[in-house]
PDB file of N, CA and C in Angstrom:
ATOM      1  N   UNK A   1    -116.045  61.867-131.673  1.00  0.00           N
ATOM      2  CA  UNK A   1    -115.820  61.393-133.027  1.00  0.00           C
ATOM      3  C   UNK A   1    -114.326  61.499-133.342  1.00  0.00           C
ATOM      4  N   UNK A   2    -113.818  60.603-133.868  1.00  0.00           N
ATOM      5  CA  UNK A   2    -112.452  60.143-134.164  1.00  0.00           C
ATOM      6  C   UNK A   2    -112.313  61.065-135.473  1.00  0.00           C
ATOM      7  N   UNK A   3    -111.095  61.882-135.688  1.00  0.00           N
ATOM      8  CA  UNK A   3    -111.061  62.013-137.297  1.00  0.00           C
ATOM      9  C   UNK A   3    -109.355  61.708-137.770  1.00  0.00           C
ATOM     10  N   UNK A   4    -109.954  61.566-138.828  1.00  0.00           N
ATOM     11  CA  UNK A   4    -108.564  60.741-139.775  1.00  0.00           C
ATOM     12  C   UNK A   4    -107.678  62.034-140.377  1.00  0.00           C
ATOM     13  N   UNK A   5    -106.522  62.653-140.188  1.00  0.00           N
ATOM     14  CA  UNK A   5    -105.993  63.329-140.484  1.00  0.00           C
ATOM     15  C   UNK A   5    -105.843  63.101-141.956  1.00  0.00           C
ATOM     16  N   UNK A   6    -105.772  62.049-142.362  1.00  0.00           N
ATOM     17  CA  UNK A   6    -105.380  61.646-143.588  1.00  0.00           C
ATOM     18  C   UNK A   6    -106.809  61.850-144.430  1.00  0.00           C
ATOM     19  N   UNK A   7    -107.885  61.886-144.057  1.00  0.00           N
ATOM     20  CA  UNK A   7    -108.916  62.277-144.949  1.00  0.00           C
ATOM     21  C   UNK A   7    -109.286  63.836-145.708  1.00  0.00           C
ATOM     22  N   UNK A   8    -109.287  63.362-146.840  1.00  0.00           N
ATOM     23  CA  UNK A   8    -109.414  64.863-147.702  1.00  0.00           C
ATOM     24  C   UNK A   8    -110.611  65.844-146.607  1.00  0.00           C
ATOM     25  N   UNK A   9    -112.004  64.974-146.308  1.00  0.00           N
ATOM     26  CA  UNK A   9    -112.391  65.886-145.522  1.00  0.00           C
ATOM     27  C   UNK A   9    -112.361  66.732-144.511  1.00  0.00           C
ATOM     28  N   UNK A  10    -111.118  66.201-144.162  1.00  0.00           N
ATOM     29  CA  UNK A  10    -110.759  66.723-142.549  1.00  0.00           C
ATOM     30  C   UNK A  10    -110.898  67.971-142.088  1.00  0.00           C
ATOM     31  N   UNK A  11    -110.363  69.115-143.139  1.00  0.00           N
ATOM     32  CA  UNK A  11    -110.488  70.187-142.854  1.00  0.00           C
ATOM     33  C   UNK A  11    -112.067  70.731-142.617  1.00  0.00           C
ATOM     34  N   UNK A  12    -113.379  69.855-143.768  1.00  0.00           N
ATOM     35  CA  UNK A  12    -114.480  70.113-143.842  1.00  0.00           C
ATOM     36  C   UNK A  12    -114.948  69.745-142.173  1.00  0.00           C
ATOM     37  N   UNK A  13    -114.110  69.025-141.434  1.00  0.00           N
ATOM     38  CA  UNK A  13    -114.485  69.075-140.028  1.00  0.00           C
ATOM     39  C   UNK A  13    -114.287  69.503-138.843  1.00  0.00           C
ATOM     40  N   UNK A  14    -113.175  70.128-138.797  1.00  0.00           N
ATOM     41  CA  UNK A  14    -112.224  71.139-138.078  1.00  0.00           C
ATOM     42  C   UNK A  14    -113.495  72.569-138.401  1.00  0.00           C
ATOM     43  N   UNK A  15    -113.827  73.147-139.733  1.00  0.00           N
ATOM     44  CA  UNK A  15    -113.585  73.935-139.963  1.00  0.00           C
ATOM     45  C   UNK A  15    -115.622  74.333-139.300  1.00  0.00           C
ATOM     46  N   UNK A  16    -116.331  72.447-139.415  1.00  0.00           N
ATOM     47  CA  UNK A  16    -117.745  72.828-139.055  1.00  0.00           C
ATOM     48  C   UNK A  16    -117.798  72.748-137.511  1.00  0.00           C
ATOM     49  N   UNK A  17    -116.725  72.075-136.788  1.00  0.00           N
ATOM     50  CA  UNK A  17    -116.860  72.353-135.401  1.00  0.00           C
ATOM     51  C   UNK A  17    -116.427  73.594-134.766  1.00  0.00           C
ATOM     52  N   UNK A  18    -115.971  74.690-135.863  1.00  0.00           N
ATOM     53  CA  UNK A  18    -115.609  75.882-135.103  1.00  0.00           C
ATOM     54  C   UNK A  18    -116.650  76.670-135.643  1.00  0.00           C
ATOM     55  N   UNK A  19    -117.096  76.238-136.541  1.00  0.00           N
ATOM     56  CA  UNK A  19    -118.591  77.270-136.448  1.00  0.00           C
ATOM     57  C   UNK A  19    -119.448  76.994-135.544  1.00  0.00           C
ATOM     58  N   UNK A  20    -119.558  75.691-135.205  1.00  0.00           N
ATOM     59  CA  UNK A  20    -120.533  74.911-134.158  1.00  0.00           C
ATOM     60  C   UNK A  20    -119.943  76.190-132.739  1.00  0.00           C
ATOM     61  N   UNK A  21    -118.558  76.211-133.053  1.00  0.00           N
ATOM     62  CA  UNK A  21    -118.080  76.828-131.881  1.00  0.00           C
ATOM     63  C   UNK A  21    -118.441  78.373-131.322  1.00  0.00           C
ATOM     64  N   UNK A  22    -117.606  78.876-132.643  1.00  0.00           N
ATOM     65  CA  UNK A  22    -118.644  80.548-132.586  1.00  0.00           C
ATOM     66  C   UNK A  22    -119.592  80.460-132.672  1.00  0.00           C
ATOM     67  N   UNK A  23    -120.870  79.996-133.369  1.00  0.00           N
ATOM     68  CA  UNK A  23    -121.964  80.269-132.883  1.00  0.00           C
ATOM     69  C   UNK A  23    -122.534  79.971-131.732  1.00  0.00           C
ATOM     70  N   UNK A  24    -121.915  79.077-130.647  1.00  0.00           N
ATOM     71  CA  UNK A  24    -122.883  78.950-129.740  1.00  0.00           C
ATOM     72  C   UNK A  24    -121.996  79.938-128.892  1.00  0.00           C
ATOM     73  N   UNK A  25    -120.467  80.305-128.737  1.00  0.00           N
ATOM     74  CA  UNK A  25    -120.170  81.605-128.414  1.00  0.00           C
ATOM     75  C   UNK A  25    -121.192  83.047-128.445  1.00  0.00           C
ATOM     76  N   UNK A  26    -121.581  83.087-129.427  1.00  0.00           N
ATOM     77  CA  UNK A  26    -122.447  84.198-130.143  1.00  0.00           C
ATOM     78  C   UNK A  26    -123.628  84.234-129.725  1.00  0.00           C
ATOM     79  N   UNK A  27    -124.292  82.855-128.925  1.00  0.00           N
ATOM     80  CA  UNK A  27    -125.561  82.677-128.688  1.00  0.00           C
ATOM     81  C   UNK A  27    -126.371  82.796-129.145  1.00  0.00           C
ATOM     82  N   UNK A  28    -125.886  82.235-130.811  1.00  0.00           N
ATOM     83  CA  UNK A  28    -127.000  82.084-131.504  1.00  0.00           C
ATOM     84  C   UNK A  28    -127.566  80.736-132.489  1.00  0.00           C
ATOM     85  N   UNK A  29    -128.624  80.532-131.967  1.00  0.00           N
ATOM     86  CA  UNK A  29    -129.176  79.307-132.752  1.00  0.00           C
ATOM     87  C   UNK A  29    -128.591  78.472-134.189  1.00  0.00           C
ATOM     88  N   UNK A  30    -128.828  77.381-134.873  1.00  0.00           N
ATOM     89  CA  UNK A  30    -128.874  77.339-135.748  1.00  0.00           C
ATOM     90  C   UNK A  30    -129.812  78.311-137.203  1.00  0.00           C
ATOM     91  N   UNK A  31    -130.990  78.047-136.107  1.00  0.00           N
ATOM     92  CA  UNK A  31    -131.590  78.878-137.531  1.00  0.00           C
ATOM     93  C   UNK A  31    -131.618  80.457-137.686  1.00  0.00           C
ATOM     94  N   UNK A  32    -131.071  81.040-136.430  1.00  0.00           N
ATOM     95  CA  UNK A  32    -130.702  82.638-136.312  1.00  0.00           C
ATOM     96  C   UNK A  32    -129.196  82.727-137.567  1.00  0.00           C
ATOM     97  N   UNK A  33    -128.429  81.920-136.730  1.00  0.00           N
ATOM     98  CA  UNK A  33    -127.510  82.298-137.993  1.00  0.00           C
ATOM     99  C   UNK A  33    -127.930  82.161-139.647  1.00  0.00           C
ATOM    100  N   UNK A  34    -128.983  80.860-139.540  1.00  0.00           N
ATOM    101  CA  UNK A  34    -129.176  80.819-141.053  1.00  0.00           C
ATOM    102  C   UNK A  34    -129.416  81.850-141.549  1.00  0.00           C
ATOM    103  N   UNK A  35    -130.548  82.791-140.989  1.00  0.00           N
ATOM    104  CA  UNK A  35    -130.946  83.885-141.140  1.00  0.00           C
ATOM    105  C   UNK A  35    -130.291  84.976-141.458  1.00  0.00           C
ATOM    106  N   UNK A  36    -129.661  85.266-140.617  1.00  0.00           N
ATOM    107  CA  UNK A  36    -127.905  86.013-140.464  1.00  0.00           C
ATOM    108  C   UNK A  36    -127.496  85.639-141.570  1.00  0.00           C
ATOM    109  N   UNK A  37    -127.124  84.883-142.179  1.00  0.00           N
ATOM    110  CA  UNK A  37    -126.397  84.920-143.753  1.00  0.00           C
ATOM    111  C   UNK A  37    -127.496  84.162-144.540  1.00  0.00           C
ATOM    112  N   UNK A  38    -128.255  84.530-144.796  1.00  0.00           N
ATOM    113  CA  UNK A  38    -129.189  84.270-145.794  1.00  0.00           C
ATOM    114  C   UNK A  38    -128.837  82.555-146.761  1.00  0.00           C
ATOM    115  N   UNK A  39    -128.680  81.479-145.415  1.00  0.00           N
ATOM    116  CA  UNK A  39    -128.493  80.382-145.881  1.00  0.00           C
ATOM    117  C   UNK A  39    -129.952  79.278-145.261  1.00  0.00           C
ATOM    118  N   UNK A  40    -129.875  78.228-145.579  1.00  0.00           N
ATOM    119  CA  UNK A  40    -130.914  77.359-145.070  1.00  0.00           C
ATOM    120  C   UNK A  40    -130.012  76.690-143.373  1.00  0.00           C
ATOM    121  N   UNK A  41    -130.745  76.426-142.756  1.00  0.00           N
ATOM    122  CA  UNK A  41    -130.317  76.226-141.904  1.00  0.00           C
ATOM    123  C   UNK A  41    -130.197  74.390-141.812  1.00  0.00           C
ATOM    124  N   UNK A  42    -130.366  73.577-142.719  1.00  0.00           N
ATOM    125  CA  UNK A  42    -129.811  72.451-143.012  1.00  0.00           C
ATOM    126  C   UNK A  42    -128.821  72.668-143.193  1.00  0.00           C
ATOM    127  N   UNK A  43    -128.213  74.150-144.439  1.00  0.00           N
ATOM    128  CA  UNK A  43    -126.853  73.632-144.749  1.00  0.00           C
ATOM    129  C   UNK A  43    -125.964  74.005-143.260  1.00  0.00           C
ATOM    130  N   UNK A  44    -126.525  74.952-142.444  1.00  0.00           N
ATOM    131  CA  UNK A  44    -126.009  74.959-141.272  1.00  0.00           C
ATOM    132  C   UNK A  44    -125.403  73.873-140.069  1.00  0.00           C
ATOM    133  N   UNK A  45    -126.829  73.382-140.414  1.00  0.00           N
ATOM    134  CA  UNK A  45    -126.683  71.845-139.856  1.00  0.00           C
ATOM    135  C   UNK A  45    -125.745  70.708-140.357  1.00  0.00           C
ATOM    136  N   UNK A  46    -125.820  70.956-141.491  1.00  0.00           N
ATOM    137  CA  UNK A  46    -124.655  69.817-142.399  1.00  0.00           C
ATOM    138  C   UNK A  46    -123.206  70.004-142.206  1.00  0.00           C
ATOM    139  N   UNK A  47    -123.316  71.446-142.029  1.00  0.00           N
ATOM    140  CA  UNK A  47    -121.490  71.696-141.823  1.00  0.00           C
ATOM    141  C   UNK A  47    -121.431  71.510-140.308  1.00  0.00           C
ATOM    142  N   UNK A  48    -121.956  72.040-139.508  1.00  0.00           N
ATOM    143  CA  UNK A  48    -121.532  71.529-138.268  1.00  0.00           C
ATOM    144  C   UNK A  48    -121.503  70.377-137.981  1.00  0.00           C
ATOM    145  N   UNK A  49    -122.275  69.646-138.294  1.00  0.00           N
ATOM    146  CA  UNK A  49    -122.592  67.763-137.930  1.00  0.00           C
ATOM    147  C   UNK A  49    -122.041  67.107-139.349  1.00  0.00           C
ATOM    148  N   UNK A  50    -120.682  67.617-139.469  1.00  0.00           N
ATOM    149  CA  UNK A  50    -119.704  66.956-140.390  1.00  0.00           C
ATOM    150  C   UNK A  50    -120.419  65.563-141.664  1.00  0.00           C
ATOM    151  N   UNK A  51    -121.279  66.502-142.239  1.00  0.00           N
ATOM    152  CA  UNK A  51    -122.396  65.485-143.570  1.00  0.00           C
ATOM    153  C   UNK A  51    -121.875  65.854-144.669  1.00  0.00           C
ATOM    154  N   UNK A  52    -120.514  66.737-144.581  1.00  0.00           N
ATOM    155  CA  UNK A  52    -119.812  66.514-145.621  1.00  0.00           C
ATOM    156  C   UNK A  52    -120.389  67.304-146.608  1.00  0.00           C
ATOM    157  N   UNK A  53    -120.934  68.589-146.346  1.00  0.00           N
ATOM    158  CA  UNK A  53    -121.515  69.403-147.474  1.00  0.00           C
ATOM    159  C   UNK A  53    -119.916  70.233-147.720  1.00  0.00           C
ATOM    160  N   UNK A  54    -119.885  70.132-149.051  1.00  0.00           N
ATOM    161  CA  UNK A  54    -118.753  71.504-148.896  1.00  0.00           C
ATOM    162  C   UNK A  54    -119.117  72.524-148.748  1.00  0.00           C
ATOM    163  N   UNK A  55    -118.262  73.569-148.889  1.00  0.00           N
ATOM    164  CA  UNK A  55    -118.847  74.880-149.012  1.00  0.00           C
ATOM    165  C   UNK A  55    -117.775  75.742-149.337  1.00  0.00           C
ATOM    166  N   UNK A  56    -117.819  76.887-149.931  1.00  0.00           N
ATOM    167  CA  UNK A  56    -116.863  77.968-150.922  1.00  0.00           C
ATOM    168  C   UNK A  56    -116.375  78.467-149.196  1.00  0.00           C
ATOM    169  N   UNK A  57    -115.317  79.139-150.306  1.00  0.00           N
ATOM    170  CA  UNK A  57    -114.449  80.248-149.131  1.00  0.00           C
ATOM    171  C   UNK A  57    -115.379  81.385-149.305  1.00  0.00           C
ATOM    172  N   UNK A  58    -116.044  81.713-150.187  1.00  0.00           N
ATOM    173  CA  UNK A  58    -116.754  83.010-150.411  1.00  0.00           C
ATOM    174  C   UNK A  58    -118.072  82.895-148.797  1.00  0.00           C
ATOM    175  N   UNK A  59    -118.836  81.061-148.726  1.00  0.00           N
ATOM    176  CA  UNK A  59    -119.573  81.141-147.773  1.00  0.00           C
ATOM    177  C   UNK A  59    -118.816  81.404-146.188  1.00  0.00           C
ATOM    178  N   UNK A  60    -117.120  80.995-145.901  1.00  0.00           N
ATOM    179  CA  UNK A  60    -116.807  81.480-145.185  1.00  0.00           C
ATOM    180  C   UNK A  60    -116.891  82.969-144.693  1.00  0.00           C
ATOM    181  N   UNK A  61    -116.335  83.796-145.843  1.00  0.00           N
ATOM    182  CA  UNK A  61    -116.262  85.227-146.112  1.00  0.00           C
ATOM    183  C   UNK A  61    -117.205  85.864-145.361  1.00  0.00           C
ATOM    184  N   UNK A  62    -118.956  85.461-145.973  1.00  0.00           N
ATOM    185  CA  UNK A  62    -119.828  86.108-145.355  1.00  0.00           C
ATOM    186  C   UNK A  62    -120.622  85.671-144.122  1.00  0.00           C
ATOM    187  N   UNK A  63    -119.791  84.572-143.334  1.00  0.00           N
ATOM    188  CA  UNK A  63    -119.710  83.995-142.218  1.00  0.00           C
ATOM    189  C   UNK A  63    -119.232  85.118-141.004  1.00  0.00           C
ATOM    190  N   UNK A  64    -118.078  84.743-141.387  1.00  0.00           N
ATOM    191  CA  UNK A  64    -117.082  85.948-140.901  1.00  0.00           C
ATOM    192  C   UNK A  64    -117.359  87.393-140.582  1.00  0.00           C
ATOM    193  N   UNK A  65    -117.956  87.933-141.778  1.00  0.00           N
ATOM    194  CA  UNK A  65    -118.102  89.371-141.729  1.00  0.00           C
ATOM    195  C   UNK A  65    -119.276  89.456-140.940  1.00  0.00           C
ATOM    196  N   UNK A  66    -120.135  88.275-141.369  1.00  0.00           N
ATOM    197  CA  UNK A  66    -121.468  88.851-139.865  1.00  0.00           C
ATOM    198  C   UNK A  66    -121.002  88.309-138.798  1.00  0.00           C
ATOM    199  N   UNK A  67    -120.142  87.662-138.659  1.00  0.00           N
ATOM    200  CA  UNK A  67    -120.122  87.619-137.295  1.00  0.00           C
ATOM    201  C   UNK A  67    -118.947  88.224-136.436  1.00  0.00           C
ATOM    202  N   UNK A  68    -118.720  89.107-137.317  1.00  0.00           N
ATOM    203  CA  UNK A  68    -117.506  89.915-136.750  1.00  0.00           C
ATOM    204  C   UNK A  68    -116.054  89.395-136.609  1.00  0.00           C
ATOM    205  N   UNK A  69    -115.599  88.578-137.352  1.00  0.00           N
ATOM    206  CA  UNK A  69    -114.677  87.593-136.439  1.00  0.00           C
ATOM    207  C   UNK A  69    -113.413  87.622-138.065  1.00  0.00           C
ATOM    208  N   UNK A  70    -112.787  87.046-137.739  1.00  0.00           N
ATOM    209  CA  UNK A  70    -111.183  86.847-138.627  1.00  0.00           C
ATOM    210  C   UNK A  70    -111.727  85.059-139.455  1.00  0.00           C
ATOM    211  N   UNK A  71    -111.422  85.310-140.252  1.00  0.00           N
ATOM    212  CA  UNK A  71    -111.577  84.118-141.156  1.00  0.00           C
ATOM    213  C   UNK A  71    -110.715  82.761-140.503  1.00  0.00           C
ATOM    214  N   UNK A  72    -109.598  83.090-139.744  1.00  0.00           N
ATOM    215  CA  UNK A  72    -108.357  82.295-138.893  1.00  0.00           C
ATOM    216  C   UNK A  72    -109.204  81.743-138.082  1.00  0.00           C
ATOM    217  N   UNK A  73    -110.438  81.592-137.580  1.00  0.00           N
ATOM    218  CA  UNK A  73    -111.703  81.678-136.391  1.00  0.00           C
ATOM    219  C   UNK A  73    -112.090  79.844-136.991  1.00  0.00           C
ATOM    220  N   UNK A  74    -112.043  80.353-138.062  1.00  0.00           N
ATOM    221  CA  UNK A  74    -112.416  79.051-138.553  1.00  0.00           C
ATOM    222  C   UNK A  74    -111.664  77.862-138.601  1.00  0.00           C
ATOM    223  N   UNK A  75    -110.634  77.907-138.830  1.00  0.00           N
ATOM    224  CA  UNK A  75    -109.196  77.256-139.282  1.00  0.00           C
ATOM    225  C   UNK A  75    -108.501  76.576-137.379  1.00  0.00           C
ATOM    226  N   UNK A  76    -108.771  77.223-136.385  1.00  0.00           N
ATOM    227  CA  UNK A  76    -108.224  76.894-135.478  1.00  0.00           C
ATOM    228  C   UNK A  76    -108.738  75.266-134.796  1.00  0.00           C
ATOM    229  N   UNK A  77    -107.423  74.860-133.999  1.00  0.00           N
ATOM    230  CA  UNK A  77    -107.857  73.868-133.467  1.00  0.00           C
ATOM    231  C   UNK A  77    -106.214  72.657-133.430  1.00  0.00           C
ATOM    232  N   UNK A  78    -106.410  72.809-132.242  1.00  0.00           N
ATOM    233  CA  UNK A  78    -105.103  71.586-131.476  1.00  0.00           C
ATOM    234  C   UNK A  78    -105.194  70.125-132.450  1.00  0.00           C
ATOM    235  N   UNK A  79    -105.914  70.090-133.229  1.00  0.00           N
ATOM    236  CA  UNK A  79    -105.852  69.150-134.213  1.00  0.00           C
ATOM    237  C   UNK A  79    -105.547  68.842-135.073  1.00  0.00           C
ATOM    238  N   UNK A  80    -105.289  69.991-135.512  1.00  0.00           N
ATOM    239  CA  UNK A  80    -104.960  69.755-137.014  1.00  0.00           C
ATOM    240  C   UNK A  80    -103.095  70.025-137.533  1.00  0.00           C
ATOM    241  N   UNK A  81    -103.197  69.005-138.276  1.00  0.00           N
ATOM    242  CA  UNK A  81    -102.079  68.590-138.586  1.00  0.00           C
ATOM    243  C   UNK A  81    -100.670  69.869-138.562  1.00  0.00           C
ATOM    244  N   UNK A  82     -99.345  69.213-138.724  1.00  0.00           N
ATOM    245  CA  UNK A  82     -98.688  70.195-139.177  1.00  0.00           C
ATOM    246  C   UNK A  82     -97.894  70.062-140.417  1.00  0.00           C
ATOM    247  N   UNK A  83     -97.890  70.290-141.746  1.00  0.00           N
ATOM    248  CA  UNK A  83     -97.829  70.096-142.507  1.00  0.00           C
ATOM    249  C   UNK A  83     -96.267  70.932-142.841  1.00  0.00           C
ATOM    250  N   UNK A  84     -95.217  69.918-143.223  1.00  0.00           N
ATOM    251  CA  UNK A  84     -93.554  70.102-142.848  1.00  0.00           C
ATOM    252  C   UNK A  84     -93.548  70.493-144.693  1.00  0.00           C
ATOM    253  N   UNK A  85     -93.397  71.505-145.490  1.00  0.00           N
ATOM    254  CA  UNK A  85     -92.940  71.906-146.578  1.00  0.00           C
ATOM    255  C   UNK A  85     -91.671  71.685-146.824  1.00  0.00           C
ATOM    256  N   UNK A  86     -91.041  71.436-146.484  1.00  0.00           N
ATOM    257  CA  UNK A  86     -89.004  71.531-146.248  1.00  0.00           C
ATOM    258  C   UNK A  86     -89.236  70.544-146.535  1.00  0.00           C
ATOM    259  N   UNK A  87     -88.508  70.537-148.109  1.00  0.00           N
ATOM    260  CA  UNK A  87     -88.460  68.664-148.647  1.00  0.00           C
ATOM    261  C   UNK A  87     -87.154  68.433-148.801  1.00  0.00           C
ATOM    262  N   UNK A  88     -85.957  69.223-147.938  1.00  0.00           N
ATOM    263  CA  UNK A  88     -84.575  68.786-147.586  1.00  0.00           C
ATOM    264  C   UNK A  88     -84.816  67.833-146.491  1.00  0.00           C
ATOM    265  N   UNK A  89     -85.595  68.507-145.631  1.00  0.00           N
ATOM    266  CA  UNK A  89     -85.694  67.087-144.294  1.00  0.00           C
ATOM    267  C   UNK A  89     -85.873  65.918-144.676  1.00  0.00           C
ATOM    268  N   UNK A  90     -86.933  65.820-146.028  1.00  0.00           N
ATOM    269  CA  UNK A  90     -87.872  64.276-146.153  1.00  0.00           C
ATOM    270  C   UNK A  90     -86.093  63.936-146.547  1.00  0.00           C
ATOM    271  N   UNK A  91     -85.977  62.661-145.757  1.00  0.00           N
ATOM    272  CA  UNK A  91     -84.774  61.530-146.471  1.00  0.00           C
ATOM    273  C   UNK A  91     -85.189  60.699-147.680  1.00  0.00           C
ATOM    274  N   UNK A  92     -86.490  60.615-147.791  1.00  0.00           N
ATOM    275  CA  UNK A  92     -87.093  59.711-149.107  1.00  0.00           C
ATOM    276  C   UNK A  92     -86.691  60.565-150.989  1.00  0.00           C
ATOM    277  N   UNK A  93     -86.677  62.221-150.392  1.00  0.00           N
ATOM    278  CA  UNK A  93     -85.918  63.164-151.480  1.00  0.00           C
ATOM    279  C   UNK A  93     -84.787  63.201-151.413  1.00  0.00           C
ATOM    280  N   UNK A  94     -83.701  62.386-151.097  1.00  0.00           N
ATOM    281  CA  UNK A  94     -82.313  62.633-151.191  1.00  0.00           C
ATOM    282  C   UNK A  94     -82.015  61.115-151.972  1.00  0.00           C
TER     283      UNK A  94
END
């Protein structure tokens, strides 16, 4: 699957293929983890298979803490953009 850097969702897809990621690291099912954080395991399904559910930083939080791992776990990935703050470089601000 192709993704558009430029789409607001993007991060919502980066962020469900690294759960897709640790959990099958973890060797554990979809519906074990649901279980594991007391979620439905659709919404499990929705974030990994990028259906565009959002979800709070708070559902990260208790992602994380059961599964032992750094919140950064989520966020990784050779894909995602790099986002240049230094608005001396942009020539379009001068």
């Amino acid at each position: 699957m192709a993704i558009d850097e430029n789409d607001n969702k993007y991060i919502y897809i980066i962020v469900g293929q690294n759960i897709r990621r640790i959990r099958k690291e973890k060797h554990l099912t979809q519906f074990q983890l649901a279980e594991l954080i007391q979620y439905s395991e659709g919404t499990i399904a929705n974030i990994e298979n990028s259906s565009f559910q959002t979800f709070s930083l708070e559902f990260l939080y208790i992602l994380a803490k059961k599964l032992n791992i750094s919140m950064n776990e989520f966020f990784y990935g050779s894909n995602l953009p790099v986002v240049n703050s230094d608005k001396e470089s942009d020539p379009s601000n001068k």
